[in-house]
Protein backbone atom coordinates (compact mmCIF):
# COMPACT_ATOMS: atom_id res chain seq x y z
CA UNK A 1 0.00 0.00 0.00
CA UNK A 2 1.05 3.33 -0.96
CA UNK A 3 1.99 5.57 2.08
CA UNK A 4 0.99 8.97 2.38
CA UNK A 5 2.48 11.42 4.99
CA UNK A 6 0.39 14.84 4.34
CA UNK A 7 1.17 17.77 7.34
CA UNK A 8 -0.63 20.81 8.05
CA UNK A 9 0.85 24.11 9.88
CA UNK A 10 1.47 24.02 12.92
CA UNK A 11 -0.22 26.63 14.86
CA UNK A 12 0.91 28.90 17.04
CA UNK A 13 0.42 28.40 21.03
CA UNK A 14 -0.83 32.70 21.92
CA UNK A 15 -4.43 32.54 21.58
CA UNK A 16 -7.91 29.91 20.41
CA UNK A 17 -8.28 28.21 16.94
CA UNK A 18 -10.27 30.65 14.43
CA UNK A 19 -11.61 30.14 10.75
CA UNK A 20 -8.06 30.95 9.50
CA UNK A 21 -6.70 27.32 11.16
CA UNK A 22 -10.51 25.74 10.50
CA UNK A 23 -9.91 26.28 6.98
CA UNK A 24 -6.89 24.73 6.92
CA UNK A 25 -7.54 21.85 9.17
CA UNK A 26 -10.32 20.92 6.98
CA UNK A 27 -8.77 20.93 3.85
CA UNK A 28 -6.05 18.63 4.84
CA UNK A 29 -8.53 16.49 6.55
CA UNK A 30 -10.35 16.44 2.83
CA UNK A 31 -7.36 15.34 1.19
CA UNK A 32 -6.34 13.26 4.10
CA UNK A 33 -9.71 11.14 4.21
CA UNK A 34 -9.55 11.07 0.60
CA UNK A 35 -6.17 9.68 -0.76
CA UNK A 36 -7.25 6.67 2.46
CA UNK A 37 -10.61 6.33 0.31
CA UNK A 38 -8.23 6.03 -2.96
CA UNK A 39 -6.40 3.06 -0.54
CA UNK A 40 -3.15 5.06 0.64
CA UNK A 41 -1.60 4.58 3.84
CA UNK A 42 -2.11 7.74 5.41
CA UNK A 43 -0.13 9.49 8.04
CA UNK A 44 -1.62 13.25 8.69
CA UNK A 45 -0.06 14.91 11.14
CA UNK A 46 -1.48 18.28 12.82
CA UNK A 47 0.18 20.01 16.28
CA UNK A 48 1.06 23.15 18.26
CA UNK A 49 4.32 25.70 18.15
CA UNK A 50 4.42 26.34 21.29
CA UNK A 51 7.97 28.30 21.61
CA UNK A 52 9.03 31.90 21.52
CA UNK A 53 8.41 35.18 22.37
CA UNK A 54 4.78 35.68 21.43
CA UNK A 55 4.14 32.82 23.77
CA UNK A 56 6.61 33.59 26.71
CA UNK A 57 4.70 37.28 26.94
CA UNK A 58 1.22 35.95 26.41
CA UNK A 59 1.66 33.89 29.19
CA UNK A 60 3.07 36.13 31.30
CA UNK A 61 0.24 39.10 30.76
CA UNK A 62 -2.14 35.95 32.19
CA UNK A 63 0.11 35.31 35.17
CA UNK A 64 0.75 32.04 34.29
CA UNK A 65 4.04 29.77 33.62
CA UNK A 66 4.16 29.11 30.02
CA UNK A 67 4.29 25.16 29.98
CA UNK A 68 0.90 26.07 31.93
CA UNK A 69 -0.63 28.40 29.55
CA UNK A 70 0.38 26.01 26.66
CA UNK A 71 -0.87 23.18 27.89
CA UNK A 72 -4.24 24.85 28.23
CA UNK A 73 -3.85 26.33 24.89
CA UNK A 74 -3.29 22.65 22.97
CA UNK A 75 -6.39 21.15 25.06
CA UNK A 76 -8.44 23.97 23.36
CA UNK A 77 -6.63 23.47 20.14
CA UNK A 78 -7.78 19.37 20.34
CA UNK A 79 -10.99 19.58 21.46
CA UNK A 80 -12.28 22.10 18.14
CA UNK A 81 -10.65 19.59 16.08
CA UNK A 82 -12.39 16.80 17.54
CA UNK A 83 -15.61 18.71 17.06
CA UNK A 84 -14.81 19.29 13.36
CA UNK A 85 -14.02 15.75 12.89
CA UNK A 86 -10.23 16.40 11.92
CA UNK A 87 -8.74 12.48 11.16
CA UNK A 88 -5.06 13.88 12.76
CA UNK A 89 -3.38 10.14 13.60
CA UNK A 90 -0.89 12.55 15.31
CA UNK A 91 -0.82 15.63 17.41
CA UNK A 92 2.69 17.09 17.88
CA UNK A 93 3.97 19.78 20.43
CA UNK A 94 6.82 21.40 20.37
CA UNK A 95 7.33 20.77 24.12
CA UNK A 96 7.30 17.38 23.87
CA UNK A 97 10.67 15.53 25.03
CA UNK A 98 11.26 13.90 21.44
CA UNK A 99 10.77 17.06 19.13
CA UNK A 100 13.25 18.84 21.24
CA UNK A 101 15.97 16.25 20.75
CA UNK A 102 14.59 16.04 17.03
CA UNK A 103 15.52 19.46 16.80
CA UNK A 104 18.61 19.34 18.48
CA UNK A 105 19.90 16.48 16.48
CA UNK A 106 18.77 18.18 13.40
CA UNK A 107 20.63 20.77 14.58
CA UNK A 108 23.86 18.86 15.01
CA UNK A 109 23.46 17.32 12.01
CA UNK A 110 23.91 20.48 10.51
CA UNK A 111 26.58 21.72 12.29
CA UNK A 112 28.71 18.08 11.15
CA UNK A 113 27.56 18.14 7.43
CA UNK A 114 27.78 22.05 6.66
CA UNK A 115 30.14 23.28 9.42
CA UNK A 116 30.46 27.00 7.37
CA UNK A 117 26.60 27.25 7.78
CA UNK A 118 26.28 28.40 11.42
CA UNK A 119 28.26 31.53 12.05
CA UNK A 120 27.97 34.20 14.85
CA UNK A 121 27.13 38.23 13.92
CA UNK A 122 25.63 41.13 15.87
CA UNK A 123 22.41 42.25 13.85
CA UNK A 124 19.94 44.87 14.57
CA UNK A 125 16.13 45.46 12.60
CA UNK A 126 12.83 45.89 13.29
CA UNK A 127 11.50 42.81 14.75
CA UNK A 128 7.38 41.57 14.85
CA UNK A 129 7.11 39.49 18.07
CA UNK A 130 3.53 38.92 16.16
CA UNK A 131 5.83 37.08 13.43
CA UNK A 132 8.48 35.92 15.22
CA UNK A 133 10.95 37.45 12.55
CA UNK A 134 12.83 40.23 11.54
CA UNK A 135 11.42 42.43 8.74
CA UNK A 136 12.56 43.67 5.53
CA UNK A 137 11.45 47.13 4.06
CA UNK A 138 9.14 45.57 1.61
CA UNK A 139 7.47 43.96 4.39
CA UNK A 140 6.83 47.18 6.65
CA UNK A 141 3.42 49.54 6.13
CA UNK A 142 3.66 52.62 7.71
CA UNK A 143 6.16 51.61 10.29
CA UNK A 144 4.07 48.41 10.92
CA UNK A 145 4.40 44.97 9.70
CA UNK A 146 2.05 44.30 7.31
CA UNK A 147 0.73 40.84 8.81
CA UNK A 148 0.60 42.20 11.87
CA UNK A 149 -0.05 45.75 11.31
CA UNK A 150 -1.50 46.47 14.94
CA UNK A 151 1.65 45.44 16.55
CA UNK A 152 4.64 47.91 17.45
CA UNK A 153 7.92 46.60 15.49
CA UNK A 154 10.90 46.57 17.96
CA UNK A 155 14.08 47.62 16.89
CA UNK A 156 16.45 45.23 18.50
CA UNK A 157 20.10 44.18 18.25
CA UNK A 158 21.81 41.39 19.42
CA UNK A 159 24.54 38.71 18.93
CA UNK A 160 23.02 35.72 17.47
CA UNK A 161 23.89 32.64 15.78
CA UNK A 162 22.68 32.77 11.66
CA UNK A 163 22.39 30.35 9.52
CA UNK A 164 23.64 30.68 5.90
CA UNK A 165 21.02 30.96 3.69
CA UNK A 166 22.45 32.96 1.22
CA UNK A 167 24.50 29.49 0.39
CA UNK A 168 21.72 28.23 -1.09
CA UNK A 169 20.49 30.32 -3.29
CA UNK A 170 21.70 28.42 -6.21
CA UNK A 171 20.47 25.52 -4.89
CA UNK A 172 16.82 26.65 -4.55
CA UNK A 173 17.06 28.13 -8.15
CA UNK A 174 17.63 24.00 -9.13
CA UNK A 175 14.84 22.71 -6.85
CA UNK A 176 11.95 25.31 -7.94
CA UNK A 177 13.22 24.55 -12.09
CA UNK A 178 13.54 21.23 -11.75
CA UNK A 179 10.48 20.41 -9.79
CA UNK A 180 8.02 22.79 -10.82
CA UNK A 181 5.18 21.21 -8.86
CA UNK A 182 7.34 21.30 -5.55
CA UNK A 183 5.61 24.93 -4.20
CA UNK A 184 1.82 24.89 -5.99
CA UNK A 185 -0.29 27.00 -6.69
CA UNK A 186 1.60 28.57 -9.64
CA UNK A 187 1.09 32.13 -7.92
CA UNK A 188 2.78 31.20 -4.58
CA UNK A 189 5.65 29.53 -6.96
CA UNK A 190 6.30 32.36 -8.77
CA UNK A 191 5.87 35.18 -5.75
CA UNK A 192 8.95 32.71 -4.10
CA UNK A 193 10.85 32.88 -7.03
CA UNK A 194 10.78 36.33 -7.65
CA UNK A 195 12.31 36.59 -4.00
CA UNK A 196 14.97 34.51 -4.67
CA UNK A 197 15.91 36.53 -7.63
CA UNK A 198 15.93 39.59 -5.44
CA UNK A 199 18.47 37.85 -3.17
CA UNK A 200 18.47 36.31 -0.19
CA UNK A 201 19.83 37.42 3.54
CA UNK A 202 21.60 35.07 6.04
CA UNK A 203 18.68 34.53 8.98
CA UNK A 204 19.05 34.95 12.78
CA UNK A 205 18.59 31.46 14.38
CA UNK A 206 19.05 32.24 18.41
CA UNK A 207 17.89 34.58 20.79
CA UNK A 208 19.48 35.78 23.64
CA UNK A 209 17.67 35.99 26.57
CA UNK A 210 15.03 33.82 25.70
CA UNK A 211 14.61 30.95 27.94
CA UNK A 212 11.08 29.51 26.71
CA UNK A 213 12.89 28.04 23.88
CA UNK A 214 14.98 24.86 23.18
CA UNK A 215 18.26 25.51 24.04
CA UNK A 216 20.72 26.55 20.64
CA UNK A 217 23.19 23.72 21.40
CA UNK A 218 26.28 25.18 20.14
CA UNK A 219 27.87 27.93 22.72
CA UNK A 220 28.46 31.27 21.68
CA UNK A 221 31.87 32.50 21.92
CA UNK A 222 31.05 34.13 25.14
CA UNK A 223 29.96 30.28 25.94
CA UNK A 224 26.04 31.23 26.42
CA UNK A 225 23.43 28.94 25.15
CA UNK A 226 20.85 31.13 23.37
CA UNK A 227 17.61 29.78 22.72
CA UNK A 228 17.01 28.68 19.41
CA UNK A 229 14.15 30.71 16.93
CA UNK A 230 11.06 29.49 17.13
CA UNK A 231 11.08 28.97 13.20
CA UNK A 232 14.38 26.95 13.63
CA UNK A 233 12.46 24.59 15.84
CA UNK A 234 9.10 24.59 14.47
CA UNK A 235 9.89 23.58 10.69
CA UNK A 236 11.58 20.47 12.01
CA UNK A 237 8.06 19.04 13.31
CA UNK A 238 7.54 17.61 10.32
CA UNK A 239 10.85 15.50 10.77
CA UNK A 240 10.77 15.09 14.32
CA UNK A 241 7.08 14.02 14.37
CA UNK A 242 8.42 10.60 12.65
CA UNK A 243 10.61 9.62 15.37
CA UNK A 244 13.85 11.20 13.98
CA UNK A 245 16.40 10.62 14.70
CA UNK A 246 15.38 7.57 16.44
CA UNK A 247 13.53 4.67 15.13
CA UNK A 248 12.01 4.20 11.33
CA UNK A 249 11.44 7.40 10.37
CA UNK A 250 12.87 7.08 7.02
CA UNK A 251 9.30 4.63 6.22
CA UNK A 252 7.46 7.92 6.72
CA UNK A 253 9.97 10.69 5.48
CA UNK A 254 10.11 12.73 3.52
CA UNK A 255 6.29 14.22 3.88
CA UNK A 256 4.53 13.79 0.64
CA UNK A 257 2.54 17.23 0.99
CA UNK A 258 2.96 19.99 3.72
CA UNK A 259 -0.49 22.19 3.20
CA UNK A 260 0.06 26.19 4.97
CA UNK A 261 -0.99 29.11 4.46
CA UNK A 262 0.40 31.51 1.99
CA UNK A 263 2.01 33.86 4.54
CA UNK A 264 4.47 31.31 5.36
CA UNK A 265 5.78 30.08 2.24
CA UNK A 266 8.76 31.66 2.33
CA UNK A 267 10.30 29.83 5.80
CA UNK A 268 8.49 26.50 3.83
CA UNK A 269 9.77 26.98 0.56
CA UNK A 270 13.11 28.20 0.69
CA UNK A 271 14.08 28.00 4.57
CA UNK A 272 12.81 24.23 5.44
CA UNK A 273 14.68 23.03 2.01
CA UNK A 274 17.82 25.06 2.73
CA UNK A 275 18.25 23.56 6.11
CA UNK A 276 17.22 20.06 4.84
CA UNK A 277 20.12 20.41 2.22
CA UNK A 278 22.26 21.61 4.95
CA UNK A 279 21.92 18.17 6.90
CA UNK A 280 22.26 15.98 3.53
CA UNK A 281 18.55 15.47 4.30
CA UNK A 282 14.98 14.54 1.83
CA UNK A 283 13.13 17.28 0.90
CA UNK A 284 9.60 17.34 1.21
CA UNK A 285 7.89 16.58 -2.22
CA UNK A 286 5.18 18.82 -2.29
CA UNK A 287 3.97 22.14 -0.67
CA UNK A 288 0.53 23.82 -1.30
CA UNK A 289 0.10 27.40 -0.06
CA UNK A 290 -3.62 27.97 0.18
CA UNK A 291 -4.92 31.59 0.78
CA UNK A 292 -7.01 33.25 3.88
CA UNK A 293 -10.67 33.57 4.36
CA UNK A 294 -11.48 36.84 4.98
CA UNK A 295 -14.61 38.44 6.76
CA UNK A 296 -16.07 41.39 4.85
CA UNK A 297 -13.52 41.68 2.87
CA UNK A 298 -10.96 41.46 5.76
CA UNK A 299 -8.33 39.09 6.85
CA UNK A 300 -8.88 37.32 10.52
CA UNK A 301 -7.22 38.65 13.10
CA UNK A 302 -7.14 38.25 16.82
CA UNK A 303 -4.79 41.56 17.59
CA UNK A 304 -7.22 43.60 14.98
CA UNK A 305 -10.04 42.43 16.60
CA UNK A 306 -11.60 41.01 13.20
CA UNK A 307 -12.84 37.23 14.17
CA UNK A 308 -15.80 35.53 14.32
CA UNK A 309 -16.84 32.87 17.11
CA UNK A 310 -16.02 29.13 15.57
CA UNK A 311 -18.70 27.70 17.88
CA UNK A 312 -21.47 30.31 16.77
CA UNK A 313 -20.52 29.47 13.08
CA UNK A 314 -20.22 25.54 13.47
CA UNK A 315 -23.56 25.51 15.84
CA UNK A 316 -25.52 27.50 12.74
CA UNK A 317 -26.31 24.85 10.61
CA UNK A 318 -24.02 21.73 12.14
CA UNK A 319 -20.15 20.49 11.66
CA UNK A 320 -20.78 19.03 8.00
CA UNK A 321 -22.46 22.04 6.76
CA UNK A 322 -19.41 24.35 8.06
CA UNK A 323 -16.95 22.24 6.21
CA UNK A 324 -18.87 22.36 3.05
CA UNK A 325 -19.60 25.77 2.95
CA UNK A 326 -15.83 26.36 3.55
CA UNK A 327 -14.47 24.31 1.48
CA UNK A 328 -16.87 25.23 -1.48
CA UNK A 329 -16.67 29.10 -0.98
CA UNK A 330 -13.17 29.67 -0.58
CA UNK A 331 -11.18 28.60 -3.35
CA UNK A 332 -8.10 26.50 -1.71
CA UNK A 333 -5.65 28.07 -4.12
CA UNK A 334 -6.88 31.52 -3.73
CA UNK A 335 -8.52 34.04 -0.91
CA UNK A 336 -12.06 34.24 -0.01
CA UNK A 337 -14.98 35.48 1.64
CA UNK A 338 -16.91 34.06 4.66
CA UNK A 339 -20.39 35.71 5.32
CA UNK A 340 -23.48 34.68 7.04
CA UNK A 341 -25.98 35.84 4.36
CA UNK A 342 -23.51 33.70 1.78
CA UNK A 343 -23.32 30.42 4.30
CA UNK A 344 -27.36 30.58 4.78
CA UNK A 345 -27.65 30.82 0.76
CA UNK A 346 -25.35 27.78 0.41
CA UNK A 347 -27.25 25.78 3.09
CA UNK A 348 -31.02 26.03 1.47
CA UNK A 349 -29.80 26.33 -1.89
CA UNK A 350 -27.50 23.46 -2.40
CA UNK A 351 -27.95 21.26 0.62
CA UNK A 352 -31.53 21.44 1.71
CA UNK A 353 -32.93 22.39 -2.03
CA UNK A 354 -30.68 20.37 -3.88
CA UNK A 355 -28.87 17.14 -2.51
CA UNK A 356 -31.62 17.00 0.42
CA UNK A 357 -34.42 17.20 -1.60
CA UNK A 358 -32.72 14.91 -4.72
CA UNK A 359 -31.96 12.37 -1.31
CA UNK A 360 -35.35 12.66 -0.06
CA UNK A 361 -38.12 11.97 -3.03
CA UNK A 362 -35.61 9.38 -4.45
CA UNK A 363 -35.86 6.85 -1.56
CA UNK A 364 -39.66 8.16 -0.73
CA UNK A 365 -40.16 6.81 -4.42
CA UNK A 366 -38.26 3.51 -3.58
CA UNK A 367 -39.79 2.89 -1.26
CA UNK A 368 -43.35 3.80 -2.71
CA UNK A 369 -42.85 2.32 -6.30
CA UNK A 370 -40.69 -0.57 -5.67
CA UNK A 371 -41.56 -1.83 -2.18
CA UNK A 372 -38.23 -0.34 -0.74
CA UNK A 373 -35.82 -2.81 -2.33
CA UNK A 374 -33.51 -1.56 -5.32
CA UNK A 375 -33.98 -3.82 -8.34
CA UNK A 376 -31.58 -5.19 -10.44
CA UNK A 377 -30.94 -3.03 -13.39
CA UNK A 378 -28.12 -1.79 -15.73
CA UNK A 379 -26.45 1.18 -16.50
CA UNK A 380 -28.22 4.15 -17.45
CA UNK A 381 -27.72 7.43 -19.40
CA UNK A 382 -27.43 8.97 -16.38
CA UNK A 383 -24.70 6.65 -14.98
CA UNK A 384 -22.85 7.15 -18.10
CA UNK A 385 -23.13 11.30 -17.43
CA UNK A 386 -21.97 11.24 -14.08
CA UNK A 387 -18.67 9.25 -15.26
CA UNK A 388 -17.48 12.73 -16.38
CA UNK A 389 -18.06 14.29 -12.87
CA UNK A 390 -16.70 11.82 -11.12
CA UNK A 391 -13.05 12.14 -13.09
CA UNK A 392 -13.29 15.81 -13.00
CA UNK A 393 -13.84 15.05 -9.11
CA UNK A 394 -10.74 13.34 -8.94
CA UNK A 395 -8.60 15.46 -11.26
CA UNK A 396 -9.33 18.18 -9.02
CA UNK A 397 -8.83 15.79 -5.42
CA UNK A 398 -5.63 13.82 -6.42
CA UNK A 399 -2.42 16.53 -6.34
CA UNK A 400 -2.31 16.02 -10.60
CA UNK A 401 -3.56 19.76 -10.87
CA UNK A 402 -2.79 21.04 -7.37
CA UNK A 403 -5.13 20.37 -4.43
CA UNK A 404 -8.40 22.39 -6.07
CA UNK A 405 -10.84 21.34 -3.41
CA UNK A 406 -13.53 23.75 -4.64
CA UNK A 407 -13.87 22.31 -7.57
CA UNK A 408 -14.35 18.82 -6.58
CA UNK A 409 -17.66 19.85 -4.36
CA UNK A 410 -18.28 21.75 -8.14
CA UNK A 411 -18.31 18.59 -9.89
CA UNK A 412 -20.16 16.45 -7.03
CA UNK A 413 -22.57 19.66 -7.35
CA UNK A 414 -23.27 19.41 -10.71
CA UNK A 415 -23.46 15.51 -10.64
CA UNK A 416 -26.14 16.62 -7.45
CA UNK A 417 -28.05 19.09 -10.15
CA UNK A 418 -28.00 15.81 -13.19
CA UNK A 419 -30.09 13.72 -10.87
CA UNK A 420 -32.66 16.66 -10.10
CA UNK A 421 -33.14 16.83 -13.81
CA UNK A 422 -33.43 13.19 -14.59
CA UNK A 423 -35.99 12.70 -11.55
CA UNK A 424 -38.17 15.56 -13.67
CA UNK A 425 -37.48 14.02 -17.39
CA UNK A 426 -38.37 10.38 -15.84
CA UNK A 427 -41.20 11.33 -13.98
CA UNK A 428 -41.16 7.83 -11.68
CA UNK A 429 -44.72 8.84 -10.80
CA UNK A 430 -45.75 8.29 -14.33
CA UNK A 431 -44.17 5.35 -14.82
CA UNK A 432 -45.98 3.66 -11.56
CA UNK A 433 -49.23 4.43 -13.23
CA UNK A 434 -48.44 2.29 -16.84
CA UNK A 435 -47.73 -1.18 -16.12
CA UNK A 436 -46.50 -1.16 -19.41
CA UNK A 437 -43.52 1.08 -18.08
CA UNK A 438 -42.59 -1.18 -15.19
CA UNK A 439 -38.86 -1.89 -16.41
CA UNK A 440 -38.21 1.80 -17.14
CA UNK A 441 -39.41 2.55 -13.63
CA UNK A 442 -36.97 -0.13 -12.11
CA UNK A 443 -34.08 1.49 -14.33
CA UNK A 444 -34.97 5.00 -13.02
CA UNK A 445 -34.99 3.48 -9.76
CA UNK A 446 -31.75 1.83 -9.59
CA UNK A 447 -30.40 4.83 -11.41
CA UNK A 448 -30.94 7.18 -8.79
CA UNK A 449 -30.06 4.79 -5.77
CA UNK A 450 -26.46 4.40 -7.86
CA UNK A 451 -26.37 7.81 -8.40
CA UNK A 452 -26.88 9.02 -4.53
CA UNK A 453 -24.24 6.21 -3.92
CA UNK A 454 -22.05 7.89 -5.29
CA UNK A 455 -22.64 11.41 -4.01
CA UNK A 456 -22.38 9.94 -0.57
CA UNK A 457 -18.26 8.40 -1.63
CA UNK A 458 -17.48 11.44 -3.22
CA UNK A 459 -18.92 13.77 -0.27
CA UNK A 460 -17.68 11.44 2.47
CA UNK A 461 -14.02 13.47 2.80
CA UNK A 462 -15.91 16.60 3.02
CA UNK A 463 -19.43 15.84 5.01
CA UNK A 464 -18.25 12.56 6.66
CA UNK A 465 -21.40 12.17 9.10
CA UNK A 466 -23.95 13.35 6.70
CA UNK A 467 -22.24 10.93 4.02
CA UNK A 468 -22.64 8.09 6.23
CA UNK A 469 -26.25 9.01 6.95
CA UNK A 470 -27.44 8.91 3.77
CA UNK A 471 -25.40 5.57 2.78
CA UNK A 472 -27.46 3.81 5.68
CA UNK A 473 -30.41 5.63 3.99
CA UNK A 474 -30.01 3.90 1.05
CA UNK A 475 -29.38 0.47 2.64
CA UNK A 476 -25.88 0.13 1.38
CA UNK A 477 -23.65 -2.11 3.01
CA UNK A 478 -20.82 -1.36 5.64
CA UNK A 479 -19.07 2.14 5.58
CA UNK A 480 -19.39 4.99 3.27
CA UNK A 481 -15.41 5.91 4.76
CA UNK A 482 -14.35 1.99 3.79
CA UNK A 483 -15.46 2.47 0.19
CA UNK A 484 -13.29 3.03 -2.62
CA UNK A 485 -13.71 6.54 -4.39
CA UNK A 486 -11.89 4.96 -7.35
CA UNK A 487 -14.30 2.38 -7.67
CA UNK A 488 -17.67 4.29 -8.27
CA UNK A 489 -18.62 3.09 -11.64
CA UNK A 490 -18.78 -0.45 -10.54
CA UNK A 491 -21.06 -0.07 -7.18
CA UNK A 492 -24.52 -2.03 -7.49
CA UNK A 493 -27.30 -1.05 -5.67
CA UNK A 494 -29.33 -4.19 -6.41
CA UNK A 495 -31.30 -5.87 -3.24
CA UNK A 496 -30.55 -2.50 -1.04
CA UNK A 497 -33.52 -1.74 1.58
CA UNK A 498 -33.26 1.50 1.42
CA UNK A 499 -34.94 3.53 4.69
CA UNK A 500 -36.19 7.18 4.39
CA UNK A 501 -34.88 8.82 7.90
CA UNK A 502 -34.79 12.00 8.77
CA UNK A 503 -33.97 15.34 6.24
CA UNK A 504 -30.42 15.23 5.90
CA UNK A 505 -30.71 19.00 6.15
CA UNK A 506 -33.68 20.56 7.19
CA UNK A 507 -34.33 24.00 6.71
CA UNK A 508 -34.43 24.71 10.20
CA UNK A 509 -31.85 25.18 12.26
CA UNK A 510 -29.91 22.61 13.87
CA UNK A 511 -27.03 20.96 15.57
CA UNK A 512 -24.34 19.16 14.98
C-alpha cells in the first residue's frame, strides 16, 4: 500500500483556533480522508508551536508559567478539532521531550555536514514578536508589519547565531526549475521565485535571553546557550514528528505534501529546504500554499479584533455544513470570503434544495414504487453522465492539478443538479401508473439509488457524518469511509432496503 504522509501548519500556542486554522484543518482532513478512500496509507499529522516570544509574553500578561498556559492552549486546540471531525493520527507539540531532541539532532546534524553554515554576527532590525521574525522594508506599512499591522515593530540588536542561507540560493534556483510542482499554486511559486531573484539574507537562528525556547546547542563564543528561533524549531516538526532521529522514520519521510498558508511560504519553501540540504537530508515533495478567508472583505485577526466565534458558526447549521460551505466558498488556491448571508444561501440552496431534496423523493419513491428494495438493473444514461463528474472530481482531489478542493464539491454539485433533472425528465410517478412502463421505472430506480451512492463516496471526505447518513439511507452495506472513491462506476445497488430517515438538512436550524 502506498503511504501517504500529508502535514498541516502548525499553529501557534498565543491565543484559540479561528476560521483561519478551520480552513486549513479541513482541507487537509479532505485530502487526508480522501487519498485513504483512494487506498493510501495515510499518516496526517497536525500540532502546536508552542515556543518563543509571542508565547513567553502571552503567558506572562495571564500570570501564568508558560508550559501552563500552553498546555491549556493545545487542550483547546484538540478539542475544536475533535468537534470538526479532523482524522489527525498525530498531534505534535513542540514541548514534547522527542521534538526537542529532534531538533537538536537536526541541529547537530547540521553543524557536522555544513560546518560553514552556522556563524555568529551582531544584527539589529525591526522585529514583529507577532511574526516571530525580523522584517525587511518591503514587508513594513507605515512603520508596521504588514501581517501584523497592529503590533509595534521593535528595533532590537543582538549577537546571534545565523544560519547561511544565502549558500543556497543556487540551490533553490535548481529545486523550484527542476520540480516545478514542488511549491503549488503557480502564484505562490512564482511570488517565491521572484524573491529569490531579489536575493536572499543570512537569517538569525538564536535569541538571547530567551529561555522559553529549546536551548541553541552550540555555545556562543562568550559560551552562552541562546535559545534557538522558534522557526528553527518549528519547521523540524515535520521531521521530528516521525521519530527522527530515532527509530524508522525514514518509512514515513520525507512528507509527501505539507499544506500552509500563503504567509508562510517563504520559511516553507526556501528555509525548510535550505536547512534540509544543509543536513544531507529529503526534501519534502510537495507544498501547497492555500490563501485566507477573509470576513467582509478582511483578513482574521485576533490583535485587529476582526474574528468571528467558531462555535457560533459551526452551531448554525451543524459540523458538515461548516466544512462544506468552507471548502466550497473559498477557493483553496486563492482568498475568499466568509459571510453569514452567503453560508445561509449555500445551506437552502445546495444542501436542503438540492442534494436533500434529490436524497429525499428518491428513496420516498423507492420505497413507494418498488416496495423499498432496489432492483436489479443496468447502466443508465445517467450513470454514463456522471462518469465525467466523477473524473473531474478526482482530477481536481488527487495533487495532478494542485489540491483544487472547490472544484471537486463543483463537480459532485453538478453531478447533485443531473439527478434533479433526470428525476423531472423520468417522472417515476408516471411510470408507476403504466404497467406497461414497469422496467423503465426499475431502471430509473436503480439509477438514482447508484447515483446518490455515489454522491455519498465522493462527499464522504468533506461531510463525513452526513455521508454516512445517507449511505445507511439507502441500505448500502458497511461504511461509506471503507469504500473506494476509485471504484464508483462499478457499485450495485441491487437488493438494497433502502430507509427514508430524517432530512439530511432541514431547513431549520440545527445541531451538529
Amino acid at each position: 500500500m502506498t503511504r501517504f504522509y500529508v502535514t498541516t501548519a502548525i499553529d501557534y500556542a498565543n491565543g484559540d483556533p479561528h476560521l483561519g486554522h478551520a480552513f486549513e484543518k479541513i482541507g487537509a482532513d479532505v485530502i487526508a480522508r480522501y487519498h485513504r478512500m483512494v487506498g493510501r496509507d495515510v499518516h496526517f499529522l497536525t500540532g502546536l508551536d508552542e515556543h518563543g516570544q509571542k508565547v513567553a509574553q502571552t503567558a506572562a500578561d495571564r500570570g501564568l508559567e508558560p508550559q501552563a498556559f500552553v498546555d491549556g492552549i493545545a487542550a483547546r486546540f484538540q478539542s475544536m478539532w475533535t468537534t470538526l471531525n479532523i482524522s489527525y493520527d498525530q498531534f505534535i507539540r513542540t514541548t514534547d521531550a522527542t521534538h526537542k531532541s529532534g531538533v537538536r539532532a537536526l541541529i547537530e546534524r547540521i553543524a557536522e555536514k555544513s560546518p560553514d553554515d552556522f556563524y555568529e554576527k551582531t544584527y539589529e532590525g525591526w522585529y514583529c514578536v507577532g511574526c516571530e521574525l525580523f522584517k525587511r522594508e518591503n514587508e513594513i506599512e507605515e512603520g508596521h508589519c504588514a501581517i501584523h499591522p497592529t503590533r509595534q515593530l521593535q528595533w532590537t540588536k543582538e549577537r546571534n547565531w545565523f544560519f547561511r542561507l544565502t549558500k543556497y540560493r543556487s540551490f533553490l534556483e535548481r529545486l523550484f526549475a527542476g520540480r516545478p510542482d514542488f511549491l503549488l499554486p503557480e502564484s505562490r511559486r512564482n511570488e517565491m521565485l521572484a524573491l529569490i531573484e531579489s536575493g536572499l539574507e543570512d537569517i538569525s537562528i538564536t535569541r538571547s535571553r530567551l529561555s522559553w525556547a529549546i536551548p541553541f546547542p552550540i555555545a556562543s563564543s562568550d559560551g552562552e546557550h541562546q535559545g534557538t528561533w522558534v522557526w528553527f524549531d518549528a519547521l523540524p516538526n515535520y521531521l521530528t514528528a516521525t521519530g527522527y532521529p530515532d527509530g524508522a522514520w525514514r518509512n514515513r519521510w520525507p512528507a509527501d505534501l505539507h499544506v500552509i498558508g500563503k504567509d508562510i511560504t517563504r520559511l516553507h519553501s526556501i528555509v525548510w529546504p535550505a536547512m534540509l540540504q544543509a543536513a544531507e537530508l529529503p526534501l519534502p515533495r510537495r507544498l501547497w500554499a492555500h490563501g485566507f478567508v477573509h470576513l467582509a472583505g478582511e483578513r482574521f485577526s485576533k490583535s485587529a479584533g476582526v474574528r468571528l466565534e467558531l462555535s457560533d458558526a459551526v452551531a448554525r447549521f451543524g459540523v458538515d455544513a461548516f466544512r462544506y460551505f468552507l471548502l466550497r466558498e473559498v477557493p483553496f488556491d486563492d482568498d475568499g470570503n466568509f459571510s453569514w448571508e452567503r453560508f445561509e444561501d449555500r445551506y437552502n440552496a445546495d444542501l436542503a434544495n438540492a442534494l436533500g431534496n434529490l436524497a429525499s423523493r428518491s428513496i420516498a419513491m423507492v420505497e413507494k414504487y418498488v416496495g423499498g428494495v432496489v432492483p436489479t438493473a443496468g447502466q443508465t444514461l445517467l450513470d454514463e453522465a456522471d462518469a465525467g463528474d466523477v473524473s473531474a472530481y478526482h482530477a481536481a482531489m488527487d495533487g495532478r492539478d494542485g489540491f483544487l478542493l472547490h472544484e471537486g464539491l463543483q463537480a459532485v454539485w453538478r453531478s447533485v443538479a443531473r439527478g434533479n433533472e433526470y428525476v423531472d425528465r423520468q417522472a417515476p410517478w408516471k411510470l408507476a401508473k403504466d404497467p406497461g412502463q414497469r422496467v423503465a421505472l426499475e431502471e430509473t430506480m436503480a439509477a438514482l439509488v447508484r447515483h446518490l451512492a455515489r454522491h455519498a463516496v465522493l462527499l464522504a471526505p468533506f461531510m463525513p457524518a452526513k455521508a454516512q447518513a445517507l449511505w445507511e439511507q439507502l441500505g448500502a452495506p458497511g461504511t461509506v469511509i471503507s469504500q473506494r472513491a476509485d471504484r464508483l462506476q462499478a457499485i450495485d445497488a441491487s437488493g438494497w432496503n433502502v430507509t427514508k430517515g430524517a432530512p439530511l438538512f432541514p431547513k431549520e436550524r440545527e445541531g451538529a
